[in-house]
Structure formats: C-alpha cells, structure tokens
N, C-alpha and C. Protein backbone atom coordinates (compact mmCIF):
# COMPACT_ATOMS: atom_id res chain seq x y z
N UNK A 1 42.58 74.51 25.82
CA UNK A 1 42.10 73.26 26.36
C UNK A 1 42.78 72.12 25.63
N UNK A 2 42.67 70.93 26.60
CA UNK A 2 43.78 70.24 25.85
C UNK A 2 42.59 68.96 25.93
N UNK A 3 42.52 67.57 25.08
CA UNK A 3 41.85 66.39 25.31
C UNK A 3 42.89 65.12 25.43
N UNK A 4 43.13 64.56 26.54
CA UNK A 4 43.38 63.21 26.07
C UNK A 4 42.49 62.46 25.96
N UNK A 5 42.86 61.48 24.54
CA UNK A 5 42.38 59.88 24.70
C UNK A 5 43.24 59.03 25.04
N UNK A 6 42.88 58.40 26.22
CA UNK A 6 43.03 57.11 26.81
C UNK A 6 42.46 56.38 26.45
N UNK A 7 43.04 55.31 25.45
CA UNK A 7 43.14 53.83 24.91
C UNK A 7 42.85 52.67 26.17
N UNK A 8 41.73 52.02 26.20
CA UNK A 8 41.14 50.71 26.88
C UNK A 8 41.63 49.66 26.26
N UNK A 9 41.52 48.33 26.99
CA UNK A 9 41.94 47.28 26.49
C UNK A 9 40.82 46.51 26.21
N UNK A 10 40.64 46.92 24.73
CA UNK A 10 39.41 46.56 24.08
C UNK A 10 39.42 45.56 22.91
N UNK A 11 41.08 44.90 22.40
CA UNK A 11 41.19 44.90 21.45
C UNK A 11 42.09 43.63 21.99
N UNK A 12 41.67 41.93 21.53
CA UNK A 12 42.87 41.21 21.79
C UNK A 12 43.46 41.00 20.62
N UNK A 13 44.51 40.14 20.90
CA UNK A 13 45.73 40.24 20.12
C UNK A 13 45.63 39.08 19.13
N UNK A 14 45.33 39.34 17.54
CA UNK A 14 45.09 37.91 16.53
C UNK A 14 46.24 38.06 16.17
N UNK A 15 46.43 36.53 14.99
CA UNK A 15 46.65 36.12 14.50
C UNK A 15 46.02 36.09 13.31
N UNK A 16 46.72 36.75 12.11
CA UNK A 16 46.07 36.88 10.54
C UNK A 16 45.56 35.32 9.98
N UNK A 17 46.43 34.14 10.74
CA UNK A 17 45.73 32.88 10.53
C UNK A 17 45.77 32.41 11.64
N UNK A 18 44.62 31.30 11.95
CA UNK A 18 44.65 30.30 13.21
C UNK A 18 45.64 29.27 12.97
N UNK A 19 46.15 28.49 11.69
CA UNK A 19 47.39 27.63 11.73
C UNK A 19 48.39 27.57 10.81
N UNK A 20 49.34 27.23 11.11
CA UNK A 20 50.42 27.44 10.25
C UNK A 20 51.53 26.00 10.33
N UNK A 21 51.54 25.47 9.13
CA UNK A 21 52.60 24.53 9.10
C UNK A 21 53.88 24.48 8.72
N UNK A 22 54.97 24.43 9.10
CA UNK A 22 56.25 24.78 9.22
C UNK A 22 57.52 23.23 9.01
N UNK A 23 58.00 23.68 7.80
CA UNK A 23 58.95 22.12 7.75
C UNK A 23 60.05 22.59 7.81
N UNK A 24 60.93 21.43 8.53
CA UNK A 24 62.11 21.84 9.04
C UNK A 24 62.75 20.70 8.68
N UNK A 25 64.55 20.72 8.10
CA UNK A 25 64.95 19.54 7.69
C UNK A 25 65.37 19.30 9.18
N UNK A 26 65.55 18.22 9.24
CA UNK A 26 66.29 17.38 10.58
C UNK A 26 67.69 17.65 10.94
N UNK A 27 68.40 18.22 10.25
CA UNK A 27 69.19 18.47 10.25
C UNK A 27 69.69 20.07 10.61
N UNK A 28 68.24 20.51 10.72
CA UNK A 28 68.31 22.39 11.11
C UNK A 28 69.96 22.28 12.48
N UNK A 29 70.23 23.32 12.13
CA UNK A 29 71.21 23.58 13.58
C UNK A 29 69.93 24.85 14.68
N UNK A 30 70.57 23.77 15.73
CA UNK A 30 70.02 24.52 16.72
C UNK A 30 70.11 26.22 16.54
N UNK A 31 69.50 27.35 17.43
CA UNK A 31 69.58 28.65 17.00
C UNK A 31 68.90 28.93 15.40
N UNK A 32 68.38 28.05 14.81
CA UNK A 32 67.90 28.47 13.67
C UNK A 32 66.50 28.96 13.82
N UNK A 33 66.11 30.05 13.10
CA UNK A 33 64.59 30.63 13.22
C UNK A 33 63.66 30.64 12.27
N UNK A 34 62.58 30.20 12.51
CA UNK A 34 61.61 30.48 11.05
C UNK A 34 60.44 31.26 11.49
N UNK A 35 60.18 32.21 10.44
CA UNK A 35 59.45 33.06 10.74
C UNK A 35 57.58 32.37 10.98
N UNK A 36 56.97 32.95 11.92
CA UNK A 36 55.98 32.44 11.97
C UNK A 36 54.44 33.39 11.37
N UNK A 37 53.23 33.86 11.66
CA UNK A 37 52.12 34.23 11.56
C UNK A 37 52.30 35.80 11.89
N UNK A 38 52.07 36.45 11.24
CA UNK A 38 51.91 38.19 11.75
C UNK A 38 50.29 38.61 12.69
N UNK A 39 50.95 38.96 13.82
CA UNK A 39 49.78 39.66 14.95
C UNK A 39 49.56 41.10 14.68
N UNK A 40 48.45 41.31 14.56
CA UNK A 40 48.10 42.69 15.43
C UNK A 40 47.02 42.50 16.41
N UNK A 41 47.22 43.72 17.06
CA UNK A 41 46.11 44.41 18.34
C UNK A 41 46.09 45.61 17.72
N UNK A 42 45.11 46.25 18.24
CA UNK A 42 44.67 47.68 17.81
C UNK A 42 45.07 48.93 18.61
N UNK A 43 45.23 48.25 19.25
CA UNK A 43 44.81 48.93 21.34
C UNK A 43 46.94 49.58 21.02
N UNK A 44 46.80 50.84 21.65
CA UNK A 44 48.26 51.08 22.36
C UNK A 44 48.72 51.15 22.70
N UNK A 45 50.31 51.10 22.97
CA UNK A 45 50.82 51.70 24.79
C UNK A 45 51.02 50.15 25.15
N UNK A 46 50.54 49.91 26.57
CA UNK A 46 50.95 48.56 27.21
C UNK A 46 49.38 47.61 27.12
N UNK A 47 48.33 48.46 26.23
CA UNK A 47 47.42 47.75 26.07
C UNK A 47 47.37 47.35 24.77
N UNK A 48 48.48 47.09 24.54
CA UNK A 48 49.22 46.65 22.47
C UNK A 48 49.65 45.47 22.93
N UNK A 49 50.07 44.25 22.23
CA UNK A 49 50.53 43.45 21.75
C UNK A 49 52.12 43.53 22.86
N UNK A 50 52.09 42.41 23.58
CA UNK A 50 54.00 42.54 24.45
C UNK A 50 54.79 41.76 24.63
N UNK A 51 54.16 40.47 24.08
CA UNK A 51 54.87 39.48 24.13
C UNK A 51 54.09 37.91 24.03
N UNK A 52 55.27 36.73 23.67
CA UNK A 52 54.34 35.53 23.21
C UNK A 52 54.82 34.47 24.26
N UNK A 53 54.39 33.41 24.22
CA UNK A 53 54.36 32.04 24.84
C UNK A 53 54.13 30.89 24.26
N UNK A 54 54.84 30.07 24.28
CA UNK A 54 54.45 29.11 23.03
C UNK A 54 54.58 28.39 24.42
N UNK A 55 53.75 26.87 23.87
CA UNK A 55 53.29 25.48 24.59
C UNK A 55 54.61 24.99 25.03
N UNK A 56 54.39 24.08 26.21
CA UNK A 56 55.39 23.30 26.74
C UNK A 56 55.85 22.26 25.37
N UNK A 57 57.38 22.35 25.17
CA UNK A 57 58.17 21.34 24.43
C UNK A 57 59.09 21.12 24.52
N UNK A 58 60.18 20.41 24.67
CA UNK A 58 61.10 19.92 24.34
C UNK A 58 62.25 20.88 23.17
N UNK A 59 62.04 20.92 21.89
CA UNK A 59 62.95 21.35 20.98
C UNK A 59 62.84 22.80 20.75
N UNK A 60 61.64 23.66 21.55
CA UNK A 60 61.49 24.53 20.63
C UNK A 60 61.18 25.87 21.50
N UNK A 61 61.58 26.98 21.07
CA UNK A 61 61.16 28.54 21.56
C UNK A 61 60.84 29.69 21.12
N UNK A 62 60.35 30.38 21.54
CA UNK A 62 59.20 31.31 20.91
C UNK A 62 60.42 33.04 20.89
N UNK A 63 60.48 33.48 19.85
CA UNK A 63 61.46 34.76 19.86
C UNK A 63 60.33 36.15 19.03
N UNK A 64 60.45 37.61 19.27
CA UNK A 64 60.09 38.52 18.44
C UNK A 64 60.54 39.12 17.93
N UNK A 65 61.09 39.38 16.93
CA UNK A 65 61.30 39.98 15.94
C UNK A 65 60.24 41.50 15.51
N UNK A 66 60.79 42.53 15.79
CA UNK A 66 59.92 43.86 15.76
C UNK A 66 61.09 44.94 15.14
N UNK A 67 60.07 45.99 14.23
CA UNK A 67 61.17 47.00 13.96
C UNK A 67 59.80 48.54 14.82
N UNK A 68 60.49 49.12 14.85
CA UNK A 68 59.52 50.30 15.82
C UNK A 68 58.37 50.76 14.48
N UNK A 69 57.18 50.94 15.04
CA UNK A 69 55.81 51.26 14.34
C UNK A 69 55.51 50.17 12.78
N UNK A 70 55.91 49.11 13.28
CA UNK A 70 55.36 47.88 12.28
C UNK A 70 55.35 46.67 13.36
N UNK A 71 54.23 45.72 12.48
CA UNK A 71 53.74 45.14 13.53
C UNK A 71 54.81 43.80 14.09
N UNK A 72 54.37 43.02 15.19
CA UNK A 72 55.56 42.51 15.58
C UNK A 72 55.87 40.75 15.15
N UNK A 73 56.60 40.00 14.74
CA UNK A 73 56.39 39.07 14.08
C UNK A 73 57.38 37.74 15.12
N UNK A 74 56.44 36.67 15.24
CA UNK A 74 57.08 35.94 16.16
C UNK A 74 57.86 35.26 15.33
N UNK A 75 58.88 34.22 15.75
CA UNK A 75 60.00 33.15 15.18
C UNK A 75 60.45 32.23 16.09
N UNK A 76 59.51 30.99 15.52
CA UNK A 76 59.94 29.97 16.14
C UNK A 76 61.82 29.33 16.19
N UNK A 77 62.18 29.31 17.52
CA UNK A 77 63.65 28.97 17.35
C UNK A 77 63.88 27.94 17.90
N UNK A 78 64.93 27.02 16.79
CA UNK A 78 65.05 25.41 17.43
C UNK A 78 66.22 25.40 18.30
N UNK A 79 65.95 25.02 19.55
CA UNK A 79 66.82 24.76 20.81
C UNK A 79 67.20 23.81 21.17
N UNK A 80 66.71 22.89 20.36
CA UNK A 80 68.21 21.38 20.52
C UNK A 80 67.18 20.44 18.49
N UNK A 81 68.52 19.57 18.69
CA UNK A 81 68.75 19.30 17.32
C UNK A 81 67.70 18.20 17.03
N UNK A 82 66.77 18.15 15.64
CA UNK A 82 66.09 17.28 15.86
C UNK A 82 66.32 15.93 14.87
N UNK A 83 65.31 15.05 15.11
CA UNK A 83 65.39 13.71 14.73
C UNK A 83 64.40 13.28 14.19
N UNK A 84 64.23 13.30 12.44
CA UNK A 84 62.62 12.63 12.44
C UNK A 84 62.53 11.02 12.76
N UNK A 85 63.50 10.27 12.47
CA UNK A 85 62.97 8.67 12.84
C UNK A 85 62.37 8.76 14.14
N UNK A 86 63.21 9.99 15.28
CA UNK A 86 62.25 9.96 17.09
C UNK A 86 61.44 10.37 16.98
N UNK A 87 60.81 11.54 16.55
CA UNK A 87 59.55 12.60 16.38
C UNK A 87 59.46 13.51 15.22
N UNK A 88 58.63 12.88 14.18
CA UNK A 88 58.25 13.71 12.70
C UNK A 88 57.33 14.74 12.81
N UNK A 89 57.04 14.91 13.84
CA UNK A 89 55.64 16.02 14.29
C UNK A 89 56.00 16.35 15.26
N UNK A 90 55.26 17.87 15.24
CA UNK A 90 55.03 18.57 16.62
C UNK A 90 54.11 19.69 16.44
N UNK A 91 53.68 19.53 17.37
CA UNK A 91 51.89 20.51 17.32
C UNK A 91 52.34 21.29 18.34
N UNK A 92 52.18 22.86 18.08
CA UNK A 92 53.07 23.48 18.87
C UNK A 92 51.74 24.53 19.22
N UNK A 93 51.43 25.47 20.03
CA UNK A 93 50.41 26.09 20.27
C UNK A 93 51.29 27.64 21.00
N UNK A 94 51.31 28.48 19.75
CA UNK A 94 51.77 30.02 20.00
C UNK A 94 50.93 31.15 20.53
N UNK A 95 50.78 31.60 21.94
CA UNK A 95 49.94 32.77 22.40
C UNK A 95 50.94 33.91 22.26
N UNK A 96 49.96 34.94 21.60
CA UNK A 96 50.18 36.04 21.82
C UNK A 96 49.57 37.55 23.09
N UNK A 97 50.07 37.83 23.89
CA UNK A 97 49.65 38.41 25.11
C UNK A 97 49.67 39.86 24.87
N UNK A 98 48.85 40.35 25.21
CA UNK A 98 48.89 42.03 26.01
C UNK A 98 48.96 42.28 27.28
N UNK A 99 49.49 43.84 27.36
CA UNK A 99 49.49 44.15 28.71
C UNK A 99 48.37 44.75 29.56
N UNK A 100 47.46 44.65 29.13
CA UNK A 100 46.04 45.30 30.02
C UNK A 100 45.79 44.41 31.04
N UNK A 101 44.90 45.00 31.65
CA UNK A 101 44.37 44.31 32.92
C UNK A 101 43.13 44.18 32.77
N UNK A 102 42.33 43.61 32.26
CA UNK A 102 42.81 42.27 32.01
C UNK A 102 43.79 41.69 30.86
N UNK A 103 44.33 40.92 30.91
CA UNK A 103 45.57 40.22 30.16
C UNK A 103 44.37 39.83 29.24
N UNK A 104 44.44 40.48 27.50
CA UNK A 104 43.92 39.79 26.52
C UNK A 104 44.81 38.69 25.56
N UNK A 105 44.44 37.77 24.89
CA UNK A 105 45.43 36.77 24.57
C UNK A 105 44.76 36.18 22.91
N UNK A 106 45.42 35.79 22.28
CA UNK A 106 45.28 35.26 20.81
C UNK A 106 46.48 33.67 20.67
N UNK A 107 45.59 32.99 19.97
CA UNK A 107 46.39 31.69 19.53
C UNK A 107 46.36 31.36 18.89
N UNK A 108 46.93 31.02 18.22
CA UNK A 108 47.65 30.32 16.49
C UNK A 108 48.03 28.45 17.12
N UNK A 109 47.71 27.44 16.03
CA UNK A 109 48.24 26.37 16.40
C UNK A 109 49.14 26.14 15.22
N UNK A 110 50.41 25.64 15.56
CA UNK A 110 51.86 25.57 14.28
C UNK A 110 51.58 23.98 14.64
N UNK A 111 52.15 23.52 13.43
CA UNK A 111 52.39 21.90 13.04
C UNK A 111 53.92 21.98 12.50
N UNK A 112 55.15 21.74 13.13
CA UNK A 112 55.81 21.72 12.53
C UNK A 112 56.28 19.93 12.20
N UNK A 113 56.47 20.00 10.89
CA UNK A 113 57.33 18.94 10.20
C UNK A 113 58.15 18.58 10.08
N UNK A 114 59.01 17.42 10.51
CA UNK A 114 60.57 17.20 10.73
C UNK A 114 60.86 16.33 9.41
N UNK A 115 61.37 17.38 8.51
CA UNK A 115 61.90 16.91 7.05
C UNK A 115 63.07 15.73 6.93
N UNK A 116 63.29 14.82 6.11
CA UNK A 116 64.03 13.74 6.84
C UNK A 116 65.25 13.68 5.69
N UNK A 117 66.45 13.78 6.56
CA UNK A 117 67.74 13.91 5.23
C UNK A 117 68.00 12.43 5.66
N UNK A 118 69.27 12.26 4.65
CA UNK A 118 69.93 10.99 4.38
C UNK A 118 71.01 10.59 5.44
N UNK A 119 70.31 10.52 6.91
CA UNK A 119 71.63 10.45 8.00
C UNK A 119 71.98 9.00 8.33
N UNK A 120 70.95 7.86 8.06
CA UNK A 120 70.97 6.40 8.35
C UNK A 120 71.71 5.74 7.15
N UNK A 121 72.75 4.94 7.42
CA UNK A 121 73.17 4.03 6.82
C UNK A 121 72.23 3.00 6.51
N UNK A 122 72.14 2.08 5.59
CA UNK A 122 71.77 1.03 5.15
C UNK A 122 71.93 0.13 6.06
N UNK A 123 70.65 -1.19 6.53
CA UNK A 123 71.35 -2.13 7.74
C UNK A 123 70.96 -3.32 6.99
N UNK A 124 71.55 -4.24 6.80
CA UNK A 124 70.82 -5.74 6.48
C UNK A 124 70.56 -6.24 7.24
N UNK A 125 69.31 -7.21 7.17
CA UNK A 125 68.68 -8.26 8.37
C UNK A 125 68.62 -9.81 8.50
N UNK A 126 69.39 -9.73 7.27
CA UNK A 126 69.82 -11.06 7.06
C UNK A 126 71.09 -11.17 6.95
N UNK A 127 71.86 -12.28 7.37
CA UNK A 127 73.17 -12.14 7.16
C UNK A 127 73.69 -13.29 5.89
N UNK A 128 74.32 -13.05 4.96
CA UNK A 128 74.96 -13.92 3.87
C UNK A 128 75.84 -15.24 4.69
N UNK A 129 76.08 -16.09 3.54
CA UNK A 129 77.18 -16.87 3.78
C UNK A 129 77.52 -17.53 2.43
C-alpha cells in the first residue's frame, strides 16, 4: 500500500520582516541589485512561494534570486538612473505570491533612500563687480 500526502494551500507567503530600508547612492548604475527581505511559505509544489510584484514605479524592479531547496530571496533592481535633488525617497511595496487557488500573498514595505554624491557644481546668486 502506498499513501500520498497532498499539500493544501494553507500556508501564505511572509516576510521575516514587514519593512526594510535600503540606501542607494545616486549614482547606482542602472542593472544594479540589492538584496532585499528573505520569504518563506511552508506549503509545496505550486502551493510554495512563485514569484513577486513590487508596486507601480518609475526607477525600480523586482528580480529572484533562488538556489534549488533554499529559500528564495528577492532583489530590488534599479532600471533607470537616479537623482536625489528630483526624488530622495521611495516607498516601494514588495508582494510575494503563491500558486494555489486561491492565490495566497505576503507584503513587505521597502523605503528606499537616494544617497546624495557630489554631482552639482557650486552656483552663485549674486553676481560681483
């Protein structure tokens, strides 16, 4: 006689923390990644952990990083170059999804920080004579 267990989707997908703040010099080159918050789910198969979604933005995208039977680790990646004098903040909101039916889901909120290098020249506002 043989038993299977069949795994339910009983188990959504956390985040070891709810937020995480992340500084980035201004000067990052695009394609650069920083590692973000480690997930697990419990659940296996396609009722495990399959993939993430991060919030509507402008500079930024959500990548996974996984090696087989350890858990899977997201990385935020910057997709165009940033500017702190335009935007020193960004509140970014990372879901993590499963594949069950129903779709279970986990969220982390990132703050990332736009670190500010020395790219502005000096301007005077007065002029000499």
């Amino acid at each position: 006689m043989q038993v299977e267990i069949v795994d339910i989707n009983d188990n959504t997908p956390s985040f070891f923390r709810e937020e995480l703040e992340v500084k980035i010099m201004e000067n990052a080159v695009p394609s650069s990644r920083f590692p973000l918050l480690e997930v697990y789910d419990l659940d296996v198969g396609m009722n495990s952990l399959q993939g993430f979604k991060l919030s509507e933005n402008s500079h930024f995208s959500v990548d996974v990083w996984s090696e087989a039977s350890r858990p899977k680790y997201p990385e935020l990646v910057l997709e165009h170059a940033l500017d702190r004098e335009g935007q020193a903040i960004y509140h970014l909101v990372v879901t993590a999804v499963d594949g069950g039916d129903p779709v279970r889901s986990g969220t982390a909120r990132i703050l990332v920080i736009v670190l500010d290098v020395n790219d502005n020249a000096p301007v005077f506002t007065l002029s000499t004579m």
